[in-house]
Protein backbone atom coordinates (compact mmCIF):
# COMPACT_ATOMS: atom_id res chain seq x y z
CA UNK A 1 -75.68 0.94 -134.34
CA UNK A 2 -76.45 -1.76 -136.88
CA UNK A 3 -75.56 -1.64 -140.66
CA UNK A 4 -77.47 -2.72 -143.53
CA UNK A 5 -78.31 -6.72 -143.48
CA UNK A 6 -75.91 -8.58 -146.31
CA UNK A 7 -77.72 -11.70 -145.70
CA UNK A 8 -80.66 -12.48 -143.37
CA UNK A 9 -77.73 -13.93 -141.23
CA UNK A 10 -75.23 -11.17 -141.53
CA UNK A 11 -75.44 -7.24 -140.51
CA UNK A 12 -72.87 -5.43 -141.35
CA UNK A 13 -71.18 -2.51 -139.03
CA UNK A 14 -69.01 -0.17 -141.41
CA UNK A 15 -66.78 1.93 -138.86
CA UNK A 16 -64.12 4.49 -140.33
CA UNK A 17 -62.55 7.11 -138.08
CA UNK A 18 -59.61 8.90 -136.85
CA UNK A 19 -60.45 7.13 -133.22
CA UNK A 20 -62.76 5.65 -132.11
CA UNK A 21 -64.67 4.09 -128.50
CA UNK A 22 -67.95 2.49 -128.47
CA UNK A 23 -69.94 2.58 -124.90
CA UNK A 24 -70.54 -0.47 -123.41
CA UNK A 25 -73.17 -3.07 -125.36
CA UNK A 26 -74.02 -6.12 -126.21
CA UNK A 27 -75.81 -7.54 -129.43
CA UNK A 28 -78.20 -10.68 -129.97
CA UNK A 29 -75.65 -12.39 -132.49
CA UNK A 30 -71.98 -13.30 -132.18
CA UNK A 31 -70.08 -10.38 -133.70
CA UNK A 32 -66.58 -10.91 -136.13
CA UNK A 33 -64.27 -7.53 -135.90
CA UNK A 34 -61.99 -6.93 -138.16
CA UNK A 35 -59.81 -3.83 -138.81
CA UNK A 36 -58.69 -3.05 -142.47
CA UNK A 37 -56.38 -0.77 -141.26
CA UNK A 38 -54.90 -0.01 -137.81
CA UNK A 39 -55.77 -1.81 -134.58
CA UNK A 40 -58.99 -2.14 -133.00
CA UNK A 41 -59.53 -3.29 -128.97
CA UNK A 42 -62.38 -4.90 -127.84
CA UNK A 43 -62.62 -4.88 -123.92
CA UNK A 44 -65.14 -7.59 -121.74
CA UNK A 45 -64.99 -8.00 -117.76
CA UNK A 46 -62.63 -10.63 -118.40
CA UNK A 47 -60.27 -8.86 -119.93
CA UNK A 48 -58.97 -7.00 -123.43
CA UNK A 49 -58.43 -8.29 -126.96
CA UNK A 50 -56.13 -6.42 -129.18
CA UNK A 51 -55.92 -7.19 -132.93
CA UNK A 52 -54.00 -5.44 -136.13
CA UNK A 53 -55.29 -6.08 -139.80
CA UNK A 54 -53.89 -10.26 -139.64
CA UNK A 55 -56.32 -10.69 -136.83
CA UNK A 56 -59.79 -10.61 -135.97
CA UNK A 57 -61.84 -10.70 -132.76
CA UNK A 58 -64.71 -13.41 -132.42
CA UNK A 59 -67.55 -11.53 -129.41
CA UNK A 60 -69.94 -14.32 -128.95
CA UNK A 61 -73.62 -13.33 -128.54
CA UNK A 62 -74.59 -11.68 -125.44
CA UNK A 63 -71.03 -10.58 -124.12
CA UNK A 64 -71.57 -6.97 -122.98
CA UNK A 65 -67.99 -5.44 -124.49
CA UNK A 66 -66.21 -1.89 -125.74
CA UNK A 67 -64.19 -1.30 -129.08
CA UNK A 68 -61.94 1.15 -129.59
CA UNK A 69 -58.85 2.18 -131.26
CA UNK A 70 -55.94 4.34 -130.21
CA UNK A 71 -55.50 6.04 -133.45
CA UNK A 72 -57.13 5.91 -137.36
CA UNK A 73 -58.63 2.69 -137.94
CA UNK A 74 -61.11 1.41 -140.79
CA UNK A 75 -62.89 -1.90 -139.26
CA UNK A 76 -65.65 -3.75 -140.29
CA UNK A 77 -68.19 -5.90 -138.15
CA UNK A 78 -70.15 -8.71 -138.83
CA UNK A 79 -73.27 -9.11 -136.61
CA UNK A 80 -73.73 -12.91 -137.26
CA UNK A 81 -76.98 -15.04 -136.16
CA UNK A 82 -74.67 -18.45 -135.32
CA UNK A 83 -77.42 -20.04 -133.80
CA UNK A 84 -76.85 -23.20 -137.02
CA UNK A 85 -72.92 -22.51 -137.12
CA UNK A 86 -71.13 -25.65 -135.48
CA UNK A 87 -67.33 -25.32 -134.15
CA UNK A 88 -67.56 -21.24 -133.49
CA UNK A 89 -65.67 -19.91 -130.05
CA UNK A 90 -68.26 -19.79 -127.28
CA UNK A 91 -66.13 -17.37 -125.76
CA UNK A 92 -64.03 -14.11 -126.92
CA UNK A 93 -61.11 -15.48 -129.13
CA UNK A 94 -58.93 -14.03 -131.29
CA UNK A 95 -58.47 -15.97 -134.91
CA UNK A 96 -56.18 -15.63 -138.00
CA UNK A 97 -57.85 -13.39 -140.91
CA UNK A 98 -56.40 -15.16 -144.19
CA UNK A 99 -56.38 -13.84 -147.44
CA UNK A 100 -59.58 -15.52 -148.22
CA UNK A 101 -61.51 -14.73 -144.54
CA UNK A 102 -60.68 -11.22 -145.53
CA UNK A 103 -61.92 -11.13 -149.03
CA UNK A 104 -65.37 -12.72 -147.92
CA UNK A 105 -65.61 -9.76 -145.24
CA UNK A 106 -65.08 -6.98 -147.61
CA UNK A 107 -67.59 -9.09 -149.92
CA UNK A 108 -70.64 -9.09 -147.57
CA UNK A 109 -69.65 -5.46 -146.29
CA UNK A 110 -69.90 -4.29 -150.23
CA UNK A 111 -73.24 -6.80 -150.60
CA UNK A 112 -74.75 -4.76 -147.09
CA UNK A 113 -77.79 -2.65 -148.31
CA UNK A 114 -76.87 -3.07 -152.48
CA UNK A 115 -79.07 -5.44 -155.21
CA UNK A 116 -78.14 -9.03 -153.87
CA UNK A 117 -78.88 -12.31 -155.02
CA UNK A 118 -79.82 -14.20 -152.28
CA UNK A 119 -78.39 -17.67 -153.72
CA UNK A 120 -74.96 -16.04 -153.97
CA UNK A 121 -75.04 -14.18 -150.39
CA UNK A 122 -75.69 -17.48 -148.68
CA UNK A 123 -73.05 -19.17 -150.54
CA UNK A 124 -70.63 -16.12 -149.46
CA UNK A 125 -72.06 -16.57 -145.57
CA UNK A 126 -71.57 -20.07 -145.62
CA UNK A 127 -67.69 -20.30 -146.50
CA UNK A 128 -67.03 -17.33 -144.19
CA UNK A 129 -68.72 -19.78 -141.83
CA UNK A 130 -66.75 -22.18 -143.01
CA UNK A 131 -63.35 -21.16 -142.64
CA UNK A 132 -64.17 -19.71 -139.10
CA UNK A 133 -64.60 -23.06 -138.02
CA UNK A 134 -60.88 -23.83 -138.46
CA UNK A 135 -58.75 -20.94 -137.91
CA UNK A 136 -56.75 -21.06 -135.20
CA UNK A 137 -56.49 -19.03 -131.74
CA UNK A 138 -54.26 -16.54 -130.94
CA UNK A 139 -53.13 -15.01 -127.17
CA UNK A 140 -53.70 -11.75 -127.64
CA UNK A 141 -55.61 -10.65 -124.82
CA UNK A 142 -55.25 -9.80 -121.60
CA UNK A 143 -57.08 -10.65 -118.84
CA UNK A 144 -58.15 -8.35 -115.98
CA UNK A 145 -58.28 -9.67 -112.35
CA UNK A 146 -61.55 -9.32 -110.76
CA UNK A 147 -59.54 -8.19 -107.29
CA UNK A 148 -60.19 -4.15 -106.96
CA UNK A 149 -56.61 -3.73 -105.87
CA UNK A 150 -54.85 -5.74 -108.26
CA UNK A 151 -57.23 -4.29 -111.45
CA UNK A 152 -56.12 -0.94 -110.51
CA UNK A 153 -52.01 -1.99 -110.37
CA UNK A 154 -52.92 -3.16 -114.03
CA UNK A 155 -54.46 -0.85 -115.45
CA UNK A 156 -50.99 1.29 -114.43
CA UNK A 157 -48.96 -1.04 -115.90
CA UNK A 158 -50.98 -0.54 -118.85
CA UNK A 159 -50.84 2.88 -119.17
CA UNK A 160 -47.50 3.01 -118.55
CA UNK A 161 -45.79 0.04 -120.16
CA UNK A 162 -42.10 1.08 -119.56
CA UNK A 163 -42.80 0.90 -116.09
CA UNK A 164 -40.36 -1.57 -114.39
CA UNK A 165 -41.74 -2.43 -110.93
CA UNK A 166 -40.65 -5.45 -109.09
CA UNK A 167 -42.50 -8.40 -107.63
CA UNK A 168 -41.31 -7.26 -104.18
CA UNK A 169 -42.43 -3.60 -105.12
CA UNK A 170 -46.16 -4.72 -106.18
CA UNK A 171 -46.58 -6.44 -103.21
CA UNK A 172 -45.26 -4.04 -100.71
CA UNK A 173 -47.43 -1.54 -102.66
CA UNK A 174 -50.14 -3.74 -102.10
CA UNK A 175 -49.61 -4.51 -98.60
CA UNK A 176 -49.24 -8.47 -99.40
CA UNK A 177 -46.29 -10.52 -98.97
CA UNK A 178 -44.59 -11.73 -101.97
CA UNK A 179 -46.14 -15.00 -102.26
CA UNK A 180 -49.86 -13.97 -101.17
CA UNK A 181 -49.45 -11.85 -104.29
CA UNK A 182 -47.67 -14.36 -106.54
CA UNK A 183 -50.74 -16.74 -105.59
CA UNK A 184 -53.37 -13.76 -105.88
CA UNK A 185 -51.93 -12.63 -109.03
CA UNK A 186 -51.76 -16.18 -110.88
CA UNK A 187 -55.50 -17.11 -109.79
CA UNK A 188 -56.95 -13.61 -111.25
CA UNK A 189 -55.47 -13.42 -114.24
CA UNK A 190 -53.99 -17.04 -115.23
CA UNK A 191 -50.45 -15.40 -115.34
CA UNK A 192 -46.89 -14.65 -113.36
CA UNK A 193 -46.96 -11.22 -113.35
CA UNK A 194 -43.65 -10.98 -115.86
CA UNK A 195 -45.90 -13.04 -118.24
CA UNK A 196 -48.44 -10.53 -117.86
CA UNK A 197 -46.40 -7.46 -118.48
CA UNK A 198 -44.77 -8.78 -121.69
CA UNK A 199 -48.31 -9.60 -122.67
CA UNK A 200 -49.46 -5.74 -122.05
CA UNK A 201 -46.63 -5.00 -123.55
CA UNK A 202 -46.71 -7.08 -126.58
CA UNK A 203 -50.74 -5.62 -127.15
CA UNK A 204 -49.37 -2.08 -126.80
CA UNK A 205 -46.77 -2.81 -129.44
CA UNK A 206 -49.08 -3.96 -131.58
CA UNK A 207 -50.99 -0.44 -131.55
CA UNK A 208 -47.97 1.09 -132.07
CA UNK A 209 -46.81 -0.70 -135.02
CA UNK A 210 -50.00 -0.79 -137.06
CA UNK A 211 -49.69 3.12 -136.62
CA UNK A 212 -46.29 3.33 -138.50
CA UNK A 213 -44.01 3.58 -135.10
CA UNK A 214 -40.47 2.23 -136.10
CA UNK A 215 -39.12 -0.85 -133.94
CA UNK A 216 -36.73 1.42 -132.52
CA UNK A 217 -39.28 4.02 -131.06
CA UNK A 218 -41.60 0.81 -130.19
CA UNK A 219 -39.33 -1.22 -128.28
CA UNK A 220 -38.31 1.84 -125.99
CA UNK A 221 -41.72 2.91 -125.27
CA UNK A 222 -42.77 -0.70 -124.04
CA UNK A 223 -40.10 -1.10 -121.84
CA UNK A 224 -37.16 -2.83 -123.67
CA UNK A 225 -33.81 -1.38 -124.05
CA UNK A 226 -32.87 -2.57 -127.52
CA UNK A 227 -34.92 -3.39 -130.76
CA UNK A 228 -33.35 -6.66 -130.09
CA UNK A 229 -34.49 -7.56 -127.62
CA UNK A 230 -38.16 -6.63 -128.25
CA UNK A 231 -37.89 -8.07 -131.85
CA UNK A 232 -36.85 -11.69 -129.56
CA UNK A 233 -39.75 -11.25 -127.22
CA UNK A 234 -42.28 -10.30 -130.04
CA UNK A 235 -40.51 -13.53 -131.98
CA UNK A 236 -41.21 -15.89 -129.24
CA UNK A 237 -45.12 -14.59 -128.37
CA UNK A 238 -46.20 -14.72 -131.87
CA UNK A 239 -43.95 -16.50 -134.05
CA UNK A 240 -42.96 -14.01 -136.36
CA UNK A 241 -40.55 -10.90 -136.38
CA UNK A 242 -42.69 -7.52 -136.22
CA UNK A 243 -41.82 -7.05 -139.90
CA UNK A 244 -42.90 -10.11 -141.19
CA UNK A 245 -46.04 -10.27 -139.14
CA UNK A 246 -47.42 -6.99 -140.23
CA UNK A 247 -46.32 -8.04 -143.91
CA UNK A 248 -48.78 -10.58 -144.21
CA UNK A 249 -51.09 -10.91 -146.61
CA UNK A 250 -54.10 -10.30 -144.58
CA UNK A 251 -52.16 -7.37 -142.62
CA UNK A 252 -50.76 -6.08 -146.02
């Protein structure tokens, strides 16, 4: 449900809970989610989007989706009419939440339903606008093939990230050969199927992380047998080492 309007192009959605899963929807406007603490998933057909506090997922307008979170998060939503904004995803994207993206979030969830001057609210919408329009994208999502089959050997792999199943393995359990799998798998999903593990594996991390797991703990439940090695992997997907990603200022 709908928050309190901060600006006649902004509605705010003020979510704070232990855990929490939304049913399946869609809104009229685009829709900016953005946890203040923990992580928060949002789920389409085409695949999922996981994001801690330095991150933000951008649903465009009329995407039917599902949020939720695997443990405590506090997230706030901003239901935004981007029918005027120019350079905004037109599809589900993650994006960078800097210091000043998060400020101006906070700022129209605090303006939501209080005395407002309307001169100062649009001036707050418009630079949120603004600096939208050149954050960069992030891969953090994960697709999900379309293939009955093949969803359902993901969705394992998901829920059970440690899992170490060979190529030969998924196809034999799929009753392909290797390469009609390699082939099916790559035009489903965009991915090798190793490139699509680490990536479930990187997302689950990320839950884990945010919820105060050490690296240790983190790196054997996804899979890896040293911190290491995970620390290398996570390194190489986003950049940063765990530590200094969730020590950023927008993830602080």
């Amino acid at each position: 449900m709908a928050g309190p309007a901060a600006t006649d192009q902004i509605t705010v959605v003020s979510r704070d809970a232990h855990r929490f899963a939304s049913i399946s929807h869609r809104h009229d406007q685009a829709q900016l989610i953005h946890a203040i603490t923990g992580v928060v998933a949002v789920t389409t057909a085409q695949g999922t989007w996981v994001v801690p506090p330095s991150r933000a997922v951008w649903v465009p307008a009329g995407i039917e989706h599902e949020t939720r979170s695997h443990a405590a998060v506090r997230f706030r939503a901003l239901l935004i009419d981007a029918a005027e904004a120019q350079g905004l995803p037109g599809a589900c994207a993650v994006v960078e939440v800097t210091p000043l993206l998060r400020e101006l979030i906070l700022r129209l969830a605090a303006l939501a339903g209080a005395p407002r001057e309307p001169d100062f609210c649009q001036a707050v919408t418009r630079l949120l606008l603004l600096e939208l329009s050149f954050l960069p994208v992030e891969p953090l999502n994960l697709p999900t093939p379309r293939h009955a089959q093949l969803a359902r050997f993901c969705e394992r792999l998901r829920n059970e990230p440690a899992l170490a199943v060979s190529l030969e393995t998924a196809a034999a359990d799929l009753h392909m050969s290797r390469s009609s799998f390699m082939r099916r798998f790559q035009r489903e999903t965009g991915m090798s199927l190793a490139r699509w593990r680490q990536q479930a594996r990187l997302l689950h991390a990320l839950s884990l992380l945010a919820d105060g797991q050490s690296i240790l703990s983190v790196a054997l439940a996804c899979g890896y047998e040293s911190p290491s090695a995970f620390s290398a992997m996570f390194r190489r997907s986003l950049g940063r080492s765990p530590t200094d990603y969730f020590a950023s200022p927008a993830g602080a």
